[in-house]
PDB file of N, CA and C in Angstrom:
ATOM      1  N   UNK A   1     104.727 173.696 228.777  1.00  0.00           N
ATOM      2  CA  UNK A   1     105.979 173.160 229.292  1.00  0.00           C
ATOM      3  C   UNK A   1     105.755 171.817 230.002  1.00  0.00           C
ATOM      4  N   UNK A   2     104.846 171.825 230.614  1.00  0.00           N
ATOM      5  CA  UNK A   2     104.661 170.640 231.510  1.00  0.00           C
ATOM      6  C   UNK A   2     104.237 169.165 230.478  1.00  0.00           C
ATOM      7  N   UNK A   3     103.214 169.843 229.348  1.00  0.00           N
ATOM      8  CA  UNK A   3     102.753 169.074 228.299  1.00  0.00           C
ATOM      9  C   UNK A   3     104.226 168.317 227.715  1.00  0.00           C
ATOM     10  N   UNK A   4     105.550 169.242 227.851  1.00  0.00           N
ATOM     11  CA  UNK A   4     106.311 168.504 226.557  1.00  0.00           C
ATOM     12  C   UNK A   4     107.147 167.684 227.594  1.00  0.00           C
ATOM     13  N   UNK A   5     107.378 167.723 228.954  1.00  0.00           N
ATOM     14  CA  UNK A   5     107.952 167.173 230.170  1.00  0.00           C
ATOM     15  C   UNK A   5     107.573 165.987 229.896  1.00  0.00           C
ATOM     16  N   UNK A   6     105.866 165.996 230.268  1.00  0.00           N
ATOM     17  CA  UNK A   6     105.307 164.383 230.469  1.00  0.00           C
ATOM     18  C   UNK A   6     105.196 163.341 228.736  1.00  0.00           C
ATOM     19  N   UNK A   7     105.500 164.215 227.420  1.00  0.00           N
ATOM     20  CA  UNK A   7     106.076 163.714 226.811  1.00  0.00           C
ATOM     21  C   UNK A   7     107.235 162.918 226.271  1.00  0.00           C
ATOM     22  N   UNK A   8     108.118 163.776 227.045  1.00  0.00           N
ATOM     23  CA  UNK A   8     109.544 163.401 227.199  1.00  0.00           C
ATOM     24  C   UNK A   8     109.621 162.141 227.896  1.00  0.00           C
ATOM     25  N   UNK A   9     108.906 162.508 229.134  1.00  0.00           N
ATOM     26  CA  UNK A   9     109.059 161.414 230.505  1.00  0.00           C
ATOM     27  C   UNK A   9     108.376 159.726 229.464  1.00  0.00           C
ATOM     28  N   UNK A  10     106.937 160.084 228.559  1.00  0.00           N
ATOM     29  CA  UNK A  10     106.731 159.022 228.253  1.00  0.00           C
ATOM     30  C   UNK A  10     107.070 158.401 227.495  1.00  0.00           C
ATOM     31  N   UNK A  11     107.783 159.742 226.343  1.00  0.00           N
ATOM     32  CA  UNK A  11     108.530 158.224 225.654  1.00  0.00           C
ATOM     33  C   UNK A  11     109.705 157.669 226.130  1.00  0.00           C
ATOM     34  N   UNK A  12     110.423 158.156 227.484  1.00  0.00           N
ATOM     35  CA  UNK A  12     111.464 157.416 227.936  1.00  0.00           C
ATOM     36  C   UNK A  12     111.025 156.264 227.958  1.00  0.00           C
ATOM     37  N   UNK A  13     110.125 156.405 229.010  1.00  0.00           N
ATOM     38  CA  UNK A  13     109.680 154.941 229.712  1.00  0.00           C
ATOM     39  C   UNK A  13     109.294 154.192 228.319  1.00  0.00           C
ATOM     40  N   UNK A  14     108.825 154.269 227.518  1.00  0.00           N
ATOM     41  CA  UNK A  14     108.344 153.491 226.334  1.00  0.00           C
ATOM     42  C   UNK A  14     109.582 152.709 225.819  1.00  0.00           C
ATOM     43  N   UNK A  15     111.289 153.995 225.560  1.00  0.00           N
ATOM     44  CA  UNK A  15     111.897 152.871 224.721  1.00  0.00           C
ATOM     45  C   UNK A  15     112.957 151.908 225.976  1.00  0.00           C
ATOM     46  N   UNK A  16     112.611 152.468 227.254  1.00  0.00           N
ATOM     47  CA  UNK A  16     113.620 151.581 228.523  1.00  0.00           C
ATOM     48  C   UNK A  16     112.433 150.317 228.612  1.00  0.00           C
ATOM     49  N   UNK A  17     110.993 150.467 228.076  1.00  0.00           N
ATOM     50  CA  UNK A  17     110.345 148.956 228.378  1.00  0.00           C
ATOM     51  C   UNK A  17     111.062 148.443 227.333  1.00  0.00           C
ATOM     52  N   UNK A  18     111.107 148.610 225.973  1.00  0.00           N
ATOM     53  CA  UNK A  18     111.555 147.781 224.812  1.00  0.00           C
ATOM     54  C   UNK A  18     113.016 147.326 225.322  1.00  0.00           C
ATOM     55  N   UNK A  19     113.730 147.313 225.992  1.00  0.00           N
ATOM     56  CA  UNK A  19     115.121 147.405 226.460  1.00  0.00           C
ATOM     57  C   UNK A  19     115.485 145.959 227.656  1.00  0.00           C
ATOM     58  N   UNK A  20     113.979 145.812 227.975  1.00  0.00           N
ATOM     59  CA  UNK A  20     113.953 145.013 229.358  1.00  0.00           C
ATOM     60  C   UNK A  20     113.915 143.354 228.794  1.00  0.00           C
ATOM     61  N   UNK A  21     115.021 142.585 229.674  1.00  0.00           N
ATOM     62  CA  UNK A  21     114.909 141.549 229.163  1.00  0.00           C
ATOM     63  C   UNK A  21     113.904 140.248 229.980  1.00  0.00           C
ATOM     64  N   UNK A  22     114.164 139.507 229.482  1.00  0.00           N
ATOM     65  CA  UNK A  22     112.742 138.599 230.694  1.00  0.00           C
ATOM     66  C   UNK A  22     113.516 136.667 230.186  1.00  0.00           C
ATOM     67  N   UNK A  23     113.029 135.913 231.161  1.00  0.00           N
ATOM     68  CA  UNK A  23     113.662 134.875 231.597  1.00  0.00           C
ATOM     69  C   UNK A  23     113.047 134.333 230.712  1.00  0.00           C
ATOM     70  N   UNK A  24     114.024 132.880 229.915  1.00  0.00           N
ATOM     71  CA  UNK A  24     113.734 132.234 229.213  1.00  0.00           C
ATOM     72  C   UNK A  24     114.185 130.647 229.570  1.00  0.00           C
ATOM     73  N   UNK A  25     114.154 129.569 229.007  1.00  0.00           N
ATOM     74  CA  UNK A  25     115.269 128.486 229.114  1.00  0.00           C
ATOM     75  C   UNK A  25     116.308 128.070 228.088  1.00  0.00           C
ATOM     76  N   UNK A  26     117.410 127.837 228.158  1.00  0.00           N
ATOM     77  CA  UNK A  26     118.508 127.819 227.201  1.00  0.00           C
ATOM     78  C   UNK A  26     117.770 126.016 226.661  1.00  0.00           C
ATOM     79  N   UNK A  27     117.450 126.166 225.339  1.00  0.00           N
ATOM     80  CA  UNK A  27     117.308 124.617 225.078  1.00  0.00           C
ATOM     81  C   UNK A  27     118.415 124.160 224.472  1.00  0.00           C
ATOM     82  N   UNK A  28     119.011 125.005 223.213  1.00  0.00           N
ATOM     83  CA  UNK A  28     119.642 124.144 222.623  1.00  0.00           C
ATOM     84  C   UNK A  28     120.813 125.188 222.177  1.00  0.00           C
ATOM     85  N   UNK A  29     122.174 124.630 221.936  1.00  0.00           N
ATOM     86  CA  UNK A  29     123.372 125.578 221.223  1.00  0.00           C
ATOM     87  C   UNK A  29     124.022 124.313 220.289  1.00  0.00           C
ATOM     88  N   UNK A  30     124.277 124.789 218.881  1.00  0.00           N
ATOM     89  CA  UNK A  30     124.824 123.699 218.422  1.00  0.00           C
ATOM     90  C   UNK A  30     125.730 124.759 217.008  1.00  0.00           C
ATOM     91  N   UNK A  31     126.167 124.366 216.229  1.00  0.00           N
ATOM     92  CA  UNK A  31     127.347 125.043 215.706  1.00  0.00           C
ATOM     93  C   UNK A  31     127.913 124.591 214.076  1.00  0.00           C
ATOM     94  N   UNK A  32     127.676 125.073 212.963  1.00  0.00           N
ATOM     95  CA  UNK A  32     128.266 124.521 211.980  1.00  0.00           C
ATOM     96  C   UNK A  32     129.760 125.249 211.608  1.00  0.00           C
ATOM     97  N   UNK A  33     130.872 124.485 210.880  1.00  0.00           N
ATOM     98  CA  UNK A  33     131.806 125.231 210.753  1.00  0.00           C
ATOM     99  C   UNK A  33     131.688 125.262 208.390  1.00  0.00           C
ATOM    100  N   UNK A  34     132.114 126.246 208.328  1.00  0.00           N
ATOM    101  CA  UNK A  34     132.065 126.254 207.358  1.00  0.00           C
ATOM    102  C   UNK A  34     133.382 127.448 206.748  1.00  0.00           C
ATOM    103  N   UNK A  35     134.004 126.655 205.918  1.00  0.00           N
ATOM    104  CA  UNK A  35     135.367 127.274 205.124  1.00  0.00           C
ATOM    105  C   UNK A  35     134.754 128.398 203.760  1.00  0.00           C
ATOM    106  N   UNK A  36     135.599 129.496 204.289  1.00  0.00           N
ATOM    107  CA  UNK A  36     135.740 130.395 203.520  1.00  0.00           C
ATOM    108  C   UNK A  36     137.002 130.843 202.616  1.00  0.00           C
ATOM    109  N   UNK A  37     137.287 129.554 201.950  1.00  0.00           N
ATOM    110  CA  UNK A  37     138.467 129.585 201.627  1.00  0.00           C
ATOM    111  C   UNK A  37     140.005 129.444 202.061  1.00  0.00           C
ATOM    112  N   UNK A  38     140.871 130.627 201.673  1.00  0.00           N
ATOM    113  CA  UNK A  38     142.203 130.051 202.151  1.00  0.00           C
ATOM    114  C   UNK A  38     142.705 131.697 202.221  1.00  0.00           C
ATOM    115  N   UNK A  39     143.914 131.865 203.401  1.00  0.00           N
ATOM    116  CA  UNK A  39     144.605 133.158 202.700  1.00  0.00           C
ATOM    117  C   UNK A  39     145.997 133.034 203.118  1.00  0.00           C
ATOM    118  N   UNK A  40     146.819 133.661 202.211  1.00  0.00           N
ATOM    119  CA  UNK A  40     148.631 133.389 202.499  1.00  0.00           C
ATOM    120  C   UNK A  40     148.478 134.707 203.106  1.00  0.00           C
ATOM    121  N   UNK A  41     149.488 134.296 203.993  1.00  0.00           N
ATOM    122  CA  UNK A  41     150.273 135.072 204.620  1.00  0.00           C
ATOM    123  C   UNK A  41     151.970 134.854 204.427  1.00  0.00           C
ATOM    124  N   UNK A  42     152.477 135.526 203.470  1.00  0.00           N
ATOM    125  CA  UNK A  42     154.301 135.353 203.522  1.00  0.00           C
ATOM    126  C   UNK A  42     153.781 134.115 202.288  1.00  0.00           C
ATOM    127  N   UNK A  43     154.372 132.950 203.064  1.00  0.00           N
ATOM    128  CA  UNK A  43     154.253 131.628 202.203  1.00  0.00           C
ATOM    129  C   UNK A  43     153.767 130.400 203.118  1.00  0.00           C
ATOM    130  N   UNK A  44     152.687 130.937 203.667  1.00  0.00           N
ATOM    131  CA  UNK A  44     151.849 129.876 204.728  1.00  0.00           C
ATOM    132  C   UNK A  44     150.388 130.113 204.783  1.00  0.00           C
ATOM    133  N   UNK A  45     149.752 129.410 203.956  1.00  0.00           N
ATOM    134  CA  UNK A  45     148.253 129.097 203.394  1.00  0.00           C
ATOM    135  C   UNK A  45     147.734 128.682 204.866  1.00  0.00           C
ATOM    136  N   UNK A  46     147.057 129.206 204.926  1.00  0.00           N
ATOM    137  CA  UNK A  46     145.934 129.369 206.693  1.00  0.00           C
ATOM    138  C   UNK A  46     144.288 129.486 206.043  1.00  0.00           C
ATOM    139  N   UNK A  47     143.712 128.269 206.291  1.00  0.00           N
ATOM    140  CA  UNK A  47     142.495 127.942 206.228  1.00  0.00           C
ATOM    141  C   UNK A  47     141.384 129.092 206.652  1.00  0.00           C
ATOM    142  N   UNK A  48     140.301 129.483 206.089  1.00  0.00           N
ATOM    143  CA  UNK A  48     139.616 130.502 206.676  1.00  0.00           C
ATOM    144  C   UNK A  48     137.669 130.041 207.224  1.00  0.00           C
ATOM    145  N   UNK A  49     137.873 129.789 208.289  1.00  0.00           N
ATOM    146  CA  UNK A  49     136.811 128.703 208.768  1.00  0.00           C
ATOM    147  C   UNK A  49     135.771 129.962 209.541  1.00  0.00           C
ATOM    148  N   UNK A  50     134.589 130.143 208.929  1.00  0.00           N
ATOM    149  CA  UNK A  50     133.679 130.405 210.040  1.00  0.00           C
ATOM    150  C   UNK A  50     132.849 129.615 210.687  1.00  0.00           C
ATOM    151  N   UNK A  51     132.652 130.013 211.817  1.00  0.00           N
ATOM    152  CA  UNK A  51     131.514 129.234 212.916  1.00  0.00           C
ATOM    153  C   UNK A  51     130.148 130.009 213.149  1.00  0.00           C
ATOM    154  N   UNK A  52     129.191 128.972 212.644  1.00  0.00           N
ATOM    155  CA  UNK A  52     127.914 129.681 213.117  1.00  0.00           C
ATOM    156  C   UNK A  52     126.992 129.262 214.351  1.00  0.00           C
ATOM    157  N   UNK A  53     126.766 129.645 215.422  1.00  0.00           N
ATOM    158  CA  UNK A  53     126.308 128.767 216.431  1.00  0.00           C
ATOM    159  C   UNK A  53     124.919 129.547 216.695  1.00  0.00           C
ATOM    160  N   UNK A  54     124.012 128.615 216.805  1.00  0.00           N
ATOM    161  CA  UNK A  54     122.431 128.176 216.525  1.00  0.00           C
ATOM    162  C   UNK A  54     122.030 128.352 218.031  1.00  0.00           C
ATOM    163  N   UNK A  55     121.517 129.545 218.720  1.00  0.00           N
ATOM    164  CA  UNK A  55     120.930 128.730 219.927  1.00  0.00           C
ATOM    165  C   UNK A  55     119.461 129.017 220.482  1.00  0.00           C
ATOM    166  N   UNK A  56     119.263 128.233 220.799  1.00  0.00           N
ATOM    167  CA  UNK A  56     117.596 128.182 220.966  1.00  0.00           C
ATOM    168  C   UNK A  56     117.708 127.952 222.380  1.00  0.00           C
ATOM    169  N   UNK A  57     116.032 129.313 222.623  1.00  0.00           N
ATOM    170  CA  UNK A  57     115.546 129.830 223.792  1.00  0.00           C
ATOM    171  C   UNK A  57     113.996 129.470 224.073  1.00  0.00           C
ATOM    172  N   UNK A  58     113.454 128.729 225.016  1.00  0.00           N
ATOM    173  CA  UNK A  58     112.175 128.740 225.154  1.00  0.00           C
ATOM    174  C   UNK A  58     111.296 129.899 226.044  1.00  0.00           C
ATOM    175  N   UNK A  59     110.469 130.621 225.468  1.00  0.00           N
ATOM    176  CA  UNK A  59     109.674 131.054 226.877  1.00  0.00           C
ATOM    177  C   UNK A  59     108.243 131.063 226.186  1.00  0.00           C
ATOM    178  N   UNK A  60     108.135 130.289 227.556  1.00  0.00           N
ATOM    179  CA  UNK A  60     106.401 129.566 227.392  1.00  0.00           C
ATOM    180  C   UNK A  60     105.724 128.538 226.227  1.00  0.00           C
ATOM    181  N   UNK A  61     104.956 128.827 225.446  1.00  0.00           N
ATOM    182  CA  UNK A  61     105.289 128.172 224.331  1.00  0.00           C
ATOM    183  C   UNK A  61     105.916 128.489 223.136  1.00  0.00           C
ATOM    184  N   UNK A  62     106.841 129.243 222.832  1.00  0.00           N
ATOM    185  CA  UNK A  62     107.707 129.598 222.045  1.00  0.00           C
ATOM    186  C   UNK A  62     109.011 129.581 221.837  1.00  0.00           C
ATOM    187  N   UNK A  63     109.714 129.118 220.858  1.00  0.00           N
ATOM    188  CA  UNK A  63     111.062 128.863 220.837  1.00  0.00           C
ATOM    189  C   UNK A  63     111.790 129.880 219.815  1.00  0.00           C
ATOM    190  N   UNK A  64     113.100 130.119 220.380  1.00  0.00           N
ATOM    191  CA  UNK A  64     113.211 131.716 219.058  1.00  0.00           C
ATOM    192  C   UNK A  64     114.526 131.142 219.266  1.00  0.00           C
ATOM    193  N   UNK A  65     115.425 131.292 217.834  1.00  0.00           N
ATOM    194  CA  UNK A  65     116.425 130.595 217.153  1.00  0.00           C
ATOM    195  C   UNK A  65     117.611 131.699 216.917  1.00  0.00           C
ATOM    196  N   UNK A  66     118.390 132.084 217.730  1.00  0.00           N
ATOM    197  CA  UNK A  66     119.420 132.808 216.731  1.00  0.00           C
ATOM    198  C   UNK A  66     120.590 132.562 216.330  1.00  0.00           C
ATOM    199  N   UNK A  67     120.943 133.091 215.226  1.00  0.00           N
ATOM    200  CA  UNK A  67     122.526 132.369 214.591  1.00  0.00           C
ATOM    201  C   UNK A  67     123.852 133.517 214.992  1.00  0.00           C
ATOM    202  N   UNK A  68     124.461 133.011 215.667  1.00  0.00           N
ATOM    203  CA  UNK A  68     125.995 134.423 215.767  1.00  0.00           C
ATOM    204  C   UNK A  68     127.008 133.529 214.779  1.00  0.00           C
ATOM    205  N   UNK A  69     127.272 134.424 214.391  1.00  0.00           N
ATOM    206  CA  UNK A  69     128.540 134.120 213.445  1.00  0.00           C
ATOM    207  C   UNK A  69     129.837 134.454 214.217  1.00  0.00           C
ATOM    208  N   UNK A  70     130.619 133.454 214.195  1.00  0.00           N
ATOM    209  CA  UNK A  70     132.164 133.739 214.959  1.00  0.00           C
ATOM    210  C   UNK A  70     133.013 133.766 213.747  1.00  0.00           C
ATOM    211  N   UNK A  71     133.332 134.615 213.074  1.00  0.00           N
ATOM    212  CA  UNK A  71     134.154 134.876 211.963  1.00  0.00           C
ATOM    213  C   UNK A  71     135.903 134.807 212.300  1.00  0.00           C
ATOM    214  N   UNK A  72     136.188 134.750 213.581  1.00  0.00           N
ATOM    215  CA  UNK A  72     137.787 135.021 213.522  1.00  0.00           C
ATOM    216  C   UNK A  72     137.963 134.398 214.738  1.00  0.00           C
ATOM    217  N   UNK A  73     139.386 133.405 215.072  1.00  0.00           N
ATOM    218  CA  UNK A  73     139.598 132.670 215.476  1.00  0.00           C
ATOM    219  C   UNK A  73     139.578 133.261 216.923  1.00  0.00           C
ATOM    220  N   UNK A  74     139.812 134.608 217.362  1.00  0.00           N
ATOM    221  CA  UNK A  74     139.719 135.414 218.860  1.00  0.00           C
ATOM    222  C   UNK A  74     138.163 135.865 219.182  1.00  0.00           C
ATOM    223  N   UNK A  75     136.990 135.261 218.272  1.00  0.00           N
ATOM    224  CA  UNK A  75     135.851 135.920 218.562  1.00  0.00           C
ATOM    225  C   UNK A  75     135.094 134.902 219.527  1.00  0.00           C
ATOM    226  N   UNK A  76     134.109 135.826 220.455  1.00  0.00           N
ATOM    227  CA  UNK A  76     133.388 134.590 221.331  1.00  0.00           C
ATOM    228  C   UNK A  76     132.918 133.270 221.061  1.00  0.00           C
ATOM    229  N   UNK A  77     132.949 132.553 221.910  1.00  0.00           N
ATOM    230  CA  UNK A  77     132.119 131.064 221.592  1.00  0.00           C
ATOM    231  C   UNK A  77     131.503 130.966 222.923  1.00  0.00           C
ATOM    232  N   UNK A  78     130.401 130.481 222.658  1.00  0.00           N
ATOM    233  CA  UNK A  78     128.932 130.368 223.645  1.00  0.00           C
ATOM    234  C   UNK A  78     129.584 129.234 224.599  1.00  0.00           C
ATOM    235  N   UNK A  79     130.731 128.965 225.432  1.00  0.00           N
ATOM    236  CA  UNK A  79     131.214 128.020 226.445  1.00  0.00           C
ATOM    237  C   UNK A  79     130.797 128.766 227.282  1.00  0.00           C
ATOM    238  N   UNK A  80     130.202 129.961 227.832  1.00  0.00           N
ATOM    239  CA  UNK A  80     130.127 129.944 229.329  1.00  0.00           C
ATOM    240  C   UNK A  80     128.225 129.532 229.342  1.00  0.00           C
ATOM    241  N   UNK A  81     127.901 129.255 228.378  1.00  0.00           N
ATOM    242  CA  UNK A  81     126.249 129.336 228.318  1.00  0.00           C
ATOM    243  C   UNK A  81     125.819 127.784 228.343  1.00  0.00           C
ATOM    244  N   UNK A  82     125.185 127.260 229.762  1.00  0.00           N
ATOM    245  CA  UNK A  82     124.827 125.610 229.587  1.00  0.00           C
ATOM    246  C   UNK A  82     123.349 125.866 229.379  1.00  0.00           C
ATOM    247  N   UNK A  83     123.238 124.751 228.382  1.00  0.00           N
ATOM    248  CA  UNK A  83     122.058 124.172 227.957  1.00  0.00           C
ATOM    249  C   UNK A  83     121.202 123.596 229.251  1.00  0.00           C
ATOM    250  N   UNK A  84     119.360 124.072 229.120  1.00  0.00           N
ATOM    251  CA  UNK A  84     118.650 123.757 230.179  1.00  0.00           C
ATOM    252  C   UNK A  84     118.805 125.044 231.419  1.00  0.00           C
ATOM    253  N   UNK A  85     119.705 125.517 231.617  1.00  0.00           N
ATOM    254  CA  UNK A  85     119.711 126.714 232.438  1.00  0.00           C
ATOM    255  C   UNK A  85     118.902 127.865 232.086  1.00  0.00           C
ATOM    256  N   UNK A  86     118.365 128.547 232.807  1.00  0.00           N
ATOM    257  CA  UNK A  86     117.711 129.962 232.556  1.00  0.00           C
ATOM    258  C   UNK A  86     118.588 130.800 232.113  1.00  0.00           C
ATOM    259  N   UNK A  87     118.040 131.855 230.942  1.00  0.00           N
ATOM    260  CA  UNK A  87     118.682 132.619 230.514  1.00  0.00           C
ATOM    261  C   UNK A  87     117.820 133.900 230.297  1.00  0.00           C
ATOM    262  N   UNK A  88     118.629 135.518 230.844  1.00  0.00           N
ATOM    263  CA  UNK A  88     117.841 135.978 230.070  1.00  0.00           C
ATOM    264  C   UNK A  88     117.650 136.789 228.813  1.00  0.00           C
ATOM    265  N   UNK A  89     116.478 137.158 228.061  1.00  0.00           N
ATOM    266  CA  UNK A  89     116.950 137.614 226.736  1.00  0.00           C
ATOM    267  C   UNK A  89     115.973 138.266 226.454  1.00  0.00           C
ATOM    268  N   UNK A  90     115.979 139.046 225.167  1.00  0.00           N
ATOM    269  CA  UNK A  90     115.095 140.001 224.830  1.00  0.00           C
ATOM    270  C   UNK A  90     114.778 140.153 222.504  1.00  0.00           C
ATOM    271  N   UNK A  91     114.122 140.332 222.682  1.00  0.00           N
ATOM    272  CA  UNK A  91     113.801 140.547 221.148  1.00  0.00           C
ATOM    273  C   UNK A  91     113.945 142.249 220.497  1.00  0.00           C
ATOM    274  N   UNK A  92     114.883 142.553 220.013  1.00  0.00           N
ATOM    275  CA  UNK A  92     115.187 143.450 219.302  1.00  0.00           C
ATOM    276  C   UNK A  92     114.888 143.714 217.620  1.00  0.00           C
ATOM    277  N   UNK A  93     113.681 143.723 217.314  1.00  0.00           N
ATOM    278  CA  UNK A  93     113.264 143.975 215.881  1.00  0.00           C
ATOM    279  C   UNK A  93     114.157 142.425 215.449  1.00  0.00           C
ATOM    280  N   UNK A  94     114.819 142.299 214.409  1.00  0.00           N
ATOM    281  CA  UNK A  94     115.591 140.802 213.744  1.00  0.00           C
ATOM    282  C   UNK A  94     116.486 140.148 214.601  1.00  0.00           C
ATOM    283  N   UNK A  95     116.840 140.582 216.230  1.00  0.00           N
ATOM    284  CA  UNK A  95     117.495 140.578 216.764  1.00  0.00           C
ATOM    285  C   UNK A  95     117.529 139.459 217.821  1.00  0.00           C
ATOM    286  N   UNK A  96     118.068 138.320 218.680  1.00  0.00           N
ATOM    287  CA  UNK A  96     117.915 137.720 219.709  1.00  0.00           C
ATOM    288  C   UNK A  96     118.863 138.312 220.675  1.00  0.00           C
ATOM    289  N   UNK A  97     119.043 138.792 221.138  1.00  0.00           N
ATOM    290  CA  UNK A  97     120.121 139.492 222.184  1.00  0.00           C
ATOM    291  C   UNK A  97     119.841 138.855 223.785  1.00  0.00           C
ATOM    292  N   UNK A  98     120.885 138.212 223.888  1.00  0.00           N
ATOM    293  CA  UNK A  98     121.024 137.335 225.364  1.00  0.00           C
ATOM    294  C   UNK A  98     122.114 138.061 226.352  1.00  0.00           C
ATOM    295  N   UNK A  99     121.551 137.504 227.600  1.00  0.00           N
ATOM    296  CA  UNK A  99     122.504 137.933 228.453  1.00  0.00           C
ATOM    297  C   UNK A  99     123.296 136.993 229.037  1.00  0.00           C
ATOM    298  N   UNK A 100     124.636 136.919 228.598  1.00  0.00           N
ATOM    299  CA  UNK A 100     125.327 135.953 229.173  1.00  0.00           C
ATOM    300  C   UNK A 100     125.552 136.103 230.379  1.00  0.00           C
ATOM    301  N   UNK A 101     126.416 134.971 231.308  1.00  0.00           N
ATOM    302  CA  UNK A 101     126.582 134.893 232.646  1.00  0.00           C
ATOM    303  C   UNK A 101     127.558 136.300 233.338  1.00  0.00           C
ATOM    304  N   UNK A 102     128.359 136.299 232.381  1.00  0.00           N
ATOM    305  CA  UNK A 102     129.260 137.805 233.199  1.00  0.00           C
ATOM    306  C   UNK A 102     128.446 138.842 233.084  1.00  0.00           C
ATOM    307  N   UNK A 103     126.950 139.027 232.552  1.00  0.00           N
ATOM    308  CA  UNK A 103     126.620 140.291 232.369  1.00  0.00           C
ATOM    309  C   UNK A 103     126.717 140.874 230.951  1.00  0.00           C
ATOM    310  N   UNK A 104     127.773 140.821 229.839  1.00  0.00           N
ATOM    311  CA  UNK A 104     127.612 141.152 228.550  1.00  0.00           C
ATOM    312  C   UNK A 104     126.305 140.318 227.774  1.00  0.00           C
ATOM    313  N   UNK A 105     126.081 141.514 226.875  1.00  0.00           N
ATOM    314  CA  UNK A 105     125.019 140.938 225.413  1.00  0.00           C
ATOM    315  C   UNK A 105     125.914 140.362 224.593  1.00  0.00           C
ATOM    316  N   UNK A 106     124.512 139.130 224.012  1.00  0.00           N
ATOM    317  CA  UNK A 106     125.727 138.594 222.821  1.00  0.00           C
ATOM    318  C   UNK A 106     124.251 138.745 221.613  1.00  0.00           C
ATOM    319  N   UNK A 107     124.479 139.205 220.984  1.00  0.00           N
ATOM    320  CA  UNK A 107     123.436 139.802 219.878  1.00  0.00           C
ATOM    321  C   UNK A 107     123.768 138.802 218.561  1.00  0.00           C
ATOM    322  N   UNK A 108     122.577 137.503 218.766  1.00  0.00           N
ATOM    323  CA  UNK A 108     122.057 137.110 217.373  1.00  0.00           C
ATOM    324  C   UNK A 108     121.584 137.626 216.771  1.00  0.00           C
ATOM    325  N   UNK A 109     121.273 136.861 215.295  1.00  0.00           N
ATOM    326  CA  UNK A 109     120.169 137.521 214.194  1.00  0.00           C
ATOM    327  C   UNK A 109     119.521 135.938 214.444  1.00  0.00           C
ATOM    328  N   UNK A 110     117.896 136.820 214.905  1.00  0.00           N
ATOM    329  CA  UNK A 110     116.740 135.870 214.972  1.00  0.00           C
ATOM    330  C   UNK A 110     116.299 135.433 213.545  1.00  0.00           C
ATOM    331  N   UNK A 111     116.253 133.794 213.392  1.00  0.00           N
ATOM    332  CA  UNK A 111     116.169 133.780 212.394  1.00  0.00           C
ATOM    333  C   UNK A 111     115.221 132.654 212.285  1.00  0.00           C
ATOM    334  N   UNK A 112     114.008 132.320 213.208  1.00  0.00           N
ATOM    335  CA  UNK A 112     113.281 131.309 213.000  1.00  0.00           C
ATOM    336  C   UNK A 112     112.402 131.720 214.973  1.00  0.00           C
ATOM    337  N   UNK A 113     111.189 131.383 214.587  1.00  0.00           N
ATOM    338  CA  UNK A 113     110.589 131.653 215.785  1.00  0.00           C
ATOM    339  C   UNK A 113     109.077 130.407 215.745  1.00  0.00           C
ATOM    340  N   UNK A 114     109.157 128.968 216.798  1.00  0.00           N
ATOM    341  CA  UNK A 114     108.340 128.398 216.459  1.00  0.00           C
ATOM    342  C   UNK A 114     107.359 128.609 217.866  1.00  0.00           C
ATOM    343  N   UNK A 115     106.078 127.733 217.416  1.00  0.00           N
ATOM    344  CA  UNK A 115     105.392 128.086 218.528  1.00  0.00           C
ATOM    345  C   UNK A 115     105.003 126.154 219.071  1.00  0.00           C
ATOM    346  N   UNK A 116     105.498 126.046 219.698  1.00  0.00           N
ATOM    347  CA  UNK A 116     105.145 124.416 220.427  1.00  0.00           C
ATOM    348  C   UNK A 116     103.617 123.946 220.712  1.00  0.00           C
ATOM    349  N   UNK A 117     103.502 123.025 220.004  1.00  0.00           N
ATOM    350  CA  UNK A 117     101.707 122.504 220.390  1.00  0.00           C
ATOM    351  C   UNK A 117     101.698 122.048 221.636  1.00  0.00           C
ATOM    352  N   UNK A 118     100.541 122.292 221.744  1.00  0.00           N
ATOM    353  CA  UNK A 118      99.775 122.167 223.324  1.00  0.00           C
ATOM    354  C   UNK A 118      99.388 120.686 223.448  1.00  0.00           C
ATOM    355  N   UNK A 119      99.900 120.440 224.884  1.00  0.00           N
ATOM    356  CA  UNK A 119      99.342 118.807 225.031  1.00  0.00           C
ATOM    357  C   UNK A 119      98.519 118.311 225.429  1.00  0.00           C
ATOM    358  N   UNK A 120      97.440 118.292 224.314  1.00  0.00           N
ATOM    359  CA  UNK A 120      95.929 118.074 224.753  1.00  0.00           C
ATOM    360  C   UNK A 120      95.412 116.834 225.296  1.00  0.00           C
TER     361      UNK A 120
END
């Protein structure tokens, strides 16, 4: 009994470390818009535009890239997040998941991870 306790107990702690996020710097947010066509509604053709916004995180020598897609005109946009400020964030398997300023996650797909040369 005690054996399957301190099992239990360890893999808690194992998947609440994977969970923990850690300080980074916001370098860069930037944004392409790209049309997905057109759709009527009644007899009024309404443009169908997604936004993909790019933002890059440094910690230490590494920079990790993720893309959110804003598909619909009521979905978030990265305005409360300034560039150069600390941010913090965490790596989820394909995942960049940040913590914005109110406290919510905003869950990219990591999609590029570089490593910065050293200045010898």
């Amino acid at each position: 009994m005690k054996r399957l306790f301190f099992v239990l107990f360890l893999s808690t702690l194992l998947f609440a470390a994977g969970k923990e996020f850690t300080q980074g710097k916001l370098i860069d947010i930037s944004s392409d818009k790209e049309s997905k066509g057109a759709m009527v509604v009644g007899n009024v053709a309404a443009a169908i535009d997604w936004e993909t916004f790019h933002i890059s995180v440094q910690k230490d020598n590494l920079v990790y890239v993720g893309d959110y897609l804003a598909k619909r005109k009521g979905s978030y946009r990265p305005g409360d997040l300034i560039v150069n400020d600390p941010i913090a964030f965490r790596i989820d398997g394909d995942k960049l998941i940040l913590k914005r300023p109110n406290g919510e996650e905003l869950k990219t797909k990591l999609v590029k991870t570089t490593r910065l040369e050293s200045k010898s």
